[in-house]
C-alpha atoms as a PDB file:
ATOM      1  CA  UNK A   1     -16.232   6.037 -17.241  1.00  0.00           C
ATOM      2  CA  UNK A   2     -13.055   7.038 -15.492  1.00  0.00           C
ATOM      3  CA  UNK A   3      -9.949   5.422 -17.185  1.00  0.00           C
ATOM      4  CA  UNK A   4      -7.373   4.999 -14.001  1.00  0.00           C
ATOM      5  CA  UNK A   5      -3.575   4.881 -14.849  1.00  0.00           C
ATOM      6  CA  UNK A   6      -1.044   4.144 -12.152  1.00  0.00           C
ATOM      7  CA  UNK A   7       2.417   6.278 -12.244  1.00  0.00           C
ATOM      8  CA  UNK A   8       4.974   6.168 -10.597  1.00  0.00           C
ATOM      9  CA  UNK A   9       7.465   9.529  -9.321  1.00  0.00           C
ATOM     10  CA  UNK A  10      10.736   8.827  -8.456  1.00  0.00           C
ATOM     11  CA  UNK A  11      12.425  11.558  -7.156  1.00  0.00           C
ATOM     12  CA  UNK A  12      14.523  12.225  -3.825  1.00  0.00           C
ATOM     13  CA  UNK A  13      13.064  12.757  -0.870  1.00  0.00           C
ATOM     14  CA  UNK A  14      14.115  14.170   2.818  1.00  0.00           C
ATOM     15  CA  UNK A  15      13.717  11.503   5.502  1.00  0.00           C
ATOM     16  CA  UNK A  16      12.475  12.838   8.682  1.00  0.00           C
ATOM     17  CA  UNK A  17      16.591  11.683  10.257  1.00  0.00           C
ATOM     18  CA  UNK A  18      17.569  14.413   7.502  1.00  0.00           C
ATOM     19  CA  UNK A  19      18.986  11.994   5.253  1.00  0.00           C
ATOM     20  CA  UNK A  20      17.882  12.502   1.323  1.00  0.00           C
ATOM     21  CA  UNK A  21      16.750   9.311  -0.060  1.00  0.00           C
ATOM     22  CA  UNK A  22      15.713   8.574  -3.842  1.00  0.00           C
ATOM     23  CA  UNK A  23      12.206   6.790  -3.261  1.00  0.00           C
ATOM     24  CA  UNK A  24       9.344   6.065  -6.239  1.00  0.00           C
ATOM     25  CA  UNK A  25       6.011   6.511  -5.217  1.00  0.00           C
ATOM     26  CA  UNK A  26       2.773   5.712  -7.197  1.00  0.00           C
ATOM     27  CA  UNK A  27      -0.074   7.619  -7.698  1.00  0.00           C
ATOM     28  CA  UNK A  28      -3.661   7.425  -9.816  1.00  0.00           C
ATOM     29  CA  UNK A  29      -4.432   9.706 -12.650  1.00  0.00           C
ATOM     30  CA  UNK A  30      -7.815   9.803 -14.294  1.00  0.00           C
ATOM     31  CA  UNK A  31      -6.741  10.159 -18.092  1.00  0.00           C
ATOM     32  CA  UNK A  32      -7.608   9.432 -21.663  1.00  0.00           C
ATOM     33  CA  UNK A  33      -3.872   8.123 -22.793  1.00  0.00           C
ATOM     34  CA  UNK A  34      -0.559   7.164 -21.197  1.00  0.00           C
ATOM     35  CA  UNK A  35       0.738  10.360 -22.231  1.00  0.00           C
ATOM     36  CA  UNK A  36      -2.010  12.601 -21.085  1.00  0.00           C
ATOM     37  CA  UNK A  37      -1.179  10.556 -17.362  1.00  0.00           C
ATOM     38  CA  UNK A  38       2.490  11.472 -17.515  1.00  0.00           C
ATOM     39  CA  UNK A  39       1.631  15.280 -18.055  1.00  0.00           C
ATOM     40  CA  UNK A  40      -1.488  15.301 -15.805  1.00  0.00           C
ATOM     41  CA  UNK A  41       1.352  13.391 -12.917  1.00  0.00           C
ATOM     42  CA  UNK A  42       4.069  15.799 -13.734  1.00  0.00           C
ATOM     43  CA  UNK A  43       1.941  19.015 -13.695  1.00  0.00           C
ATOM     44  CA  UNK A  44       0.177  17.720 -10.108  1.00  0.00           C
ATOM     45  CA  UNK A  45       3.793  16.733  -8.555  1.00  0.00           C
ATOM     46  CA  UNK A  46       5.590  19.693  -9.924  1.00  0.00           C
ATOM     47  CA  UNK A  47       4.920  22.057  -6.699  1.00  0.00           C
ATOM     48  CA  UNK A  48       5.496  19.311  -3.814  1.00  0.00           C
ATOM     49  CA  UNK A  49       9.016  17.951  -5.296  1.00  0.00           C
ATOM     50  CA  UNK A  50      12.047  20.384  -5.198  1.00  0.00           C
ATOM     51  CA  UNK A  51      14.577  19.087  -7.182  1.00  0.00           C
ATOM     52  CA  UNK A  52      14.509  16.946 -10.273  1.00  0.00           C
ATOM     53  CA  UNK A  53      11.579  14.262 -10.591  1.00  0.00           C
ATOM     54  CA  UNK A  54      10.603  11.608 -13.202  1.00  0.00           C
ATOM     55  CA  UNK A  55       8.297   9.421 -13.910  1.00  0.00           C
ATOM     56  CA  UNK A  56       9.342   5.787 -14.006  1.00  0.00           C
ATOM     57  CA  UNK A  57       6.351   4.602 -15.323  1.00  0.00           C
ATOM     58  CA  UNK A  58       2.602   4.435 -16.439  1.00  0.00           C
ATOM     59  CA  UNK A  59       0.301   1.397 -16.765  1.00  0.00           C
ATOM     60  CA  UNK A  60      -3.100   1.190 -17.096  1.00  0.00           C
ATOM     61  CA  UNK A  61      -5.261  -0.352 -14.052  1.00  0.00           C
ATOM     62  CA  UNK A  62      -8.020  -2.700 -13.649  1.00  0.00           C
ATOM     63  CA  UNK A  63      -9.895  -0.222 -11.503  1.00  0.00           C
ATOM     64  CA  UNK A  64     -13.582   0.140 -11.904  1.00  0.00           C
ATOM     65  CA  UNK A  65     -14.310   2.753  -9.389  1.00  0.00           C
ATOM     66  CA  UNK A  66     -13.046   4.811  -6.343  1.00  0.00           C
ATOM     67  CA  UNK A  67     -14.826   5.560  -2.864  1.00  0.00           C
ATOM     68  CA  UNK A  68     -13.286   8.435  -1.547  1.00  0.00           C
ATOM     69  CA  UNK A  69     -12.813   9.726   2.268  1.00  0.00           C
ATOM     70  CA  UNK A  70     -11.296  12.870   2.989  1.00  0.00           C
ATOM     71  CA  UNK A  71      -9.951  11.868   6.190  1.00  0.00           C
ATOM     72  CA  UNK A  72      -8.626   9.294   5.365  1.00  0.00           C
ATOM     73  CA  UNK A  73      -4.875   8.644   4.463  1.00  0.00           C
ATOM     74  CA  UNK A  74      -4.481   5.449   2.883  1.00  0.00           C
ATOM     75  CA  UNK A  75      -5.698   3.416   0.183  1.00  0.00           C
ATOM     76  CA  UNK A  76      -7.024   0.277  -0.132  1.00  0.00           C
ATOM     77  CA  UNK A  77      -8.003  -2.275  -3.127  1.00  0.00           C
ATOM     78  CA  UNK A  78     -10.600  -3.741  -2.521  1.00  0.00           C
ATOM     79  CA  UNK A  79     -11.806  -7.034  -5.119  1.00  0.00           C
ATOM     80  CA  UNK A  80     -15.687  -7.792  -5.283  1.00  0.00           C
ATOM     81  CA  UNK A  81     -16.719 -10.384  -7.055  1.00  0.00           C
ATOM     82  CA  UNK A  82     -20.557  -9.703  -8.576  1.00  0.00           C
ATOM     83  CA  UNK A  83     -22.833 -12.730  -8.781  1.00  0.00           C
ATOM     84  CA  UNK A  84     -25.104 -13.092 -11.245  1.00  0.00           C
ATOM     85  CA  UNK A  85     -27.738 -15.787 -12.234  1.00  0.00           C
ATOM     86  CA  UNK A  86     -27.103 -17.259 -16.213  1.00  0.00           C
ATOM     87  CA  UNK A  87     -30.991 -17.465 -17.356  1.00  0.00           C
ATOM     88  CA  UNK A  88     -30.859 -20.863 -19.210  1.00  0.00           C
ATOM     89  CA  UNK A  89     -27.762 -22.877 -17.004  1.00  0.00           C
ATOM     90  CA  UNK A  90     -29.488 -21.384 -14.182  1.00  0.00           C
ATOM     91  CA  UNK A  91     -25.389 -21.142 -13.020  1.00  0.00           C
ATOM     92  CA  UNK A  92     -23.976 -18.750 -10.775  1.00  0.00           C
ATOM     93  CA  UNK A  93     -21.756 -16.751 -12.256  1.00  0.00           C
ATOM     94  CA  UNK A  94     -19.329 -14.577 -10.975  1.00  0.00           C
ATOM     95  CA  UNK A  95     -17.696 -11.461 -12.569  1.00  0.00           C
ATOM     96  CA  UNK A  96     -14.674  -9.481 -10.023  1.00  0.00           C
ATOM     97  CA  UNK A  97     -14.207  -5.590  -9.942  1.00  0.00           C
ATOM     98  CA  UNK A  98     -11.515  -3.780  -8.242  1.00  0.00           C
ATOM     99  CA  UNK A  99     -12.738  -0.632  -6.034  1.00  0.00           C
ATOM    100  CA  UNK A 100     -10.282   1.816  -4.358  1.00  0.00           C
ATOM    101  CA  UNK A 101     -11.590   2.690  -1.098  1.00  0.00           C
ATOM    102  CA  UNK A 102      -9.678   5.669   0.893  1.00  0.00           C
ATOM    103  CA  UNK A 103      -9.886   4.983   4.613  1.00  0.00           C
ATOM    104  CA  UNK A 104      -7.334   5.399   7.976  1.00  0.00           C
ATOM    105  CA  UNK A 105      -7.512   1.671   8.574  1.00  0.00           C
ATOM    106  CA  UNK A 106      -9.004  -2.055   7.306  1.00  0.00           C
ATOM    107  CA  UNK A 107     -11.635  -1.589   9.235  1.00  0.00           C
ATOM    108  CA  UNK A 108     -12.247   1.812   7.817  1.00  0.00           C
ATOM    109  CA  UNK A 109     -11.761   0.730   3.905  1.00  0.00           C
ATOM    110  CA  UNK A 110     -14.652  -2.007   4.986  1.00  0.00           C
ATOM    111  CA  UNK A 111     -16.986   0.478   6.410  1.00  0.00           C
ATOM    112  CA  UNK A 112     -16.566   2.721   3.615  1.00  0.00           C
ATOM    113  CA  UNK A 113     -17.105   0.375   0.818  1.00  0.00           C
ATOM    114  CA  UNK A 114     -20.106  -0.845   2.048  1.00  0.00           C
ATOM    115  CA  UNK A 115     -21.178   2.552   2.659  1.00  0.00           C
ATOM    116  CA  UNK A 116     -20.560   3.240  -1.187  1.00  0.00           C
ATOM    117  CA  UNK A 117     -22.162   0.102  -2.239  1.00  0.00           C
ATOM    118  CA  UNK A 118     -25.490   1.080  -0.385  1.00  0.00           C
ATOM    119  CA  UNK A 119     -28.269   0.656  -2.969  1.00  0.00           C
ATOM    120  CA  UNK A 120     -26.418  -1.548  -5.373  1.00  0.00           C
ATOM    121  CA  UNK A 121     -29.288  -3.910  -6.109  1.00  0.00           C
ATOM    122  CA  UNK A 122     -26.875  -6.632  -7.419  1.00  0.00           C
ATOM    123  CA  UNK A 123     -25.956  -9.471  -4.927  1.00  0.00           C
ATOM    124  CA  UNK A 124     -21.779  -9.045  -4.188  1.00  0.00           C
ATOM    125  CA  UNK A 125     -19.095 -10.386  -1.981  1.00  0.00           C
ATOM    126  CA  UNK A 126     -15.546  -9.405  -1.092  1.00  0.00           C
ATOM    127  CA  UNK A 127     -12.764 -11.250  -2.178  1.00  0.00           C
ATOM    128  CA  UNK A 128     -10.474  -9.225  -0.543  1.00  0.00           C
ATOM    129  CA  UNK A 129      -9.421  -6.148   1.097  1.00  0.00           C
ATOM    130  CA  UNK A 130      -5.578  -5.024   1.046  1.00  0.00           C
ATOM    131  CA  UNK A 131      -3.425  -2.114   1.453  1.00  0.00           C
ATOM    132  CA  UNK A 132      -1.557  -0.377  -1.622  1.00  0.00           C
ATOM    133  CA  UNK A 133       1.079   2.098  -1.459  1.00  0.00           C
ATOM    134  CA  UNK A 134      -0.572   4.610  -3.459  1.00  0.00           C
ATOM    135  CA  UNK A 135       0.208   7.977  -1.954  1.00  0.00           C
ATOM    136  CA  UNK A 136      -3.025  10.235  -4.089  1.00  0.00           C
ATOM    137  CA  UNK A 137      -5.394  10.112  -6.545  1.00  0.00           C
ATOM    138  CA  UNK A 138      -6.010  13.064  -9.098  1.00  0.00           C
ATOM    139  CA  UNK A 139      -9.210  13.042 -11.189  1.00  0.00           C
ATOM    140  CA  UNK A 140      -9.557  13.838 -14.595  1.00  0.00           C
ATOM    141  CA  UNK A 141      -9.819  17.771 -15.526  1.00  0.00           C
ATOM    142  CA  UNK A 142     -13.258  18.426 -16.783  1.00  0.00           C
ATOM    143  CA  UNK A 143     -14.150  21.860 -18.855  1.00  0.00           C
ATOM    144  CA  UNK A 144     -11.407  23.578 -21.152  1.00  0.00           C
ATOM    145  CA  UNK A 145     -11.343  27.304 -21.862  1.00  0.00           C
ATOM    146  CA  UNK A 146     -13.616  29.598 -19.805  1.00  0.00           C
ATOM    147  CA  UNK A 147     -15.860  31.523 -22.400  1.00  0.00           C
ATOM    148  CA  UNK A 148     -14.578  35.437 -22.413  1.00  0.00           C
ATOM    149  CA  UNK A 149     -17.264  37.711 -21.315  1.00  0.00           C
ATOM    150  CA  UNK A 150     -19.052  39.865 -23.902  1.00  0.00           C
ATOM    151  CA  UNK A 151     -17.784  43.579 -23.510  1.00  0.00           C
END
């Protein structure tokens, strides 16, 4: 299960009127500790910033699980709130889960969550749908050292 920290870059930044501006921008990083997130950021960040960067900060997310879209440039959060049936109380019960859905608009994030939520045989319904500023999203790095070949 991915374990999704949110940093945040600050760094400055050329406007497009050619003014340089000193902006912080978050991004997700797939990672096993808050400091393995601030190296995975700074390695991933280190060719698109010229100039000095650093990160501001690191905090661990609520995020359960990302539907990506490459086309799309934006994310959105979306909150879905599972409903389940308690056996003996017979009560509904409902349990909420945050899904990051990349998409170019709200309509988009919609269409693509329910696209990622085809053959989820639990009953759901969406809480709510916003906007965040994240700018990227970097998965963990799987593998290690690549075995030498025998000679």
């Amino acid at each position: 299960m991915a374990n999704w920290f949110e940093c945040k870059v600050r760094y400055d930044k050329m406007m497009e009127n050619g003014v340089v501006k000193k902006v912080t921008e978050p991004y997700m990083v797939d990672a096993l500790s808050f400091t393995e997130a601030e190296a995975r950021i700074t390695e991933e960040q280190t060719p698109f910033i010229s100039g000095e960067f650093s990160v501001s900060a690191v905090k661990r997310t609520k995020i359960s699980e990302i539907f990506r879209d490459d086309s799309a440039d934006r994310w959105y959060l979306v909150k879905v709130a599972f409903i389940t049936i308690d056996e003996k109380t017979a009560a509904e019960k409902k349990s909420v889960s945050q899904i990051l859905v990349a998409a170019g608009d709200f309509k988009g994030a919609y269409d693509n969550f329910m696209e990622g939520m085809k053959g989820t045989m639990a009953d759901f319904e969406i809480v709510s749908i916003n906007e965040t500023p994240i700018m990227d999203v970097y998965d963990a790095k799987l593998g290690g050292t690549t075995p030498k070949s025998e000679e």
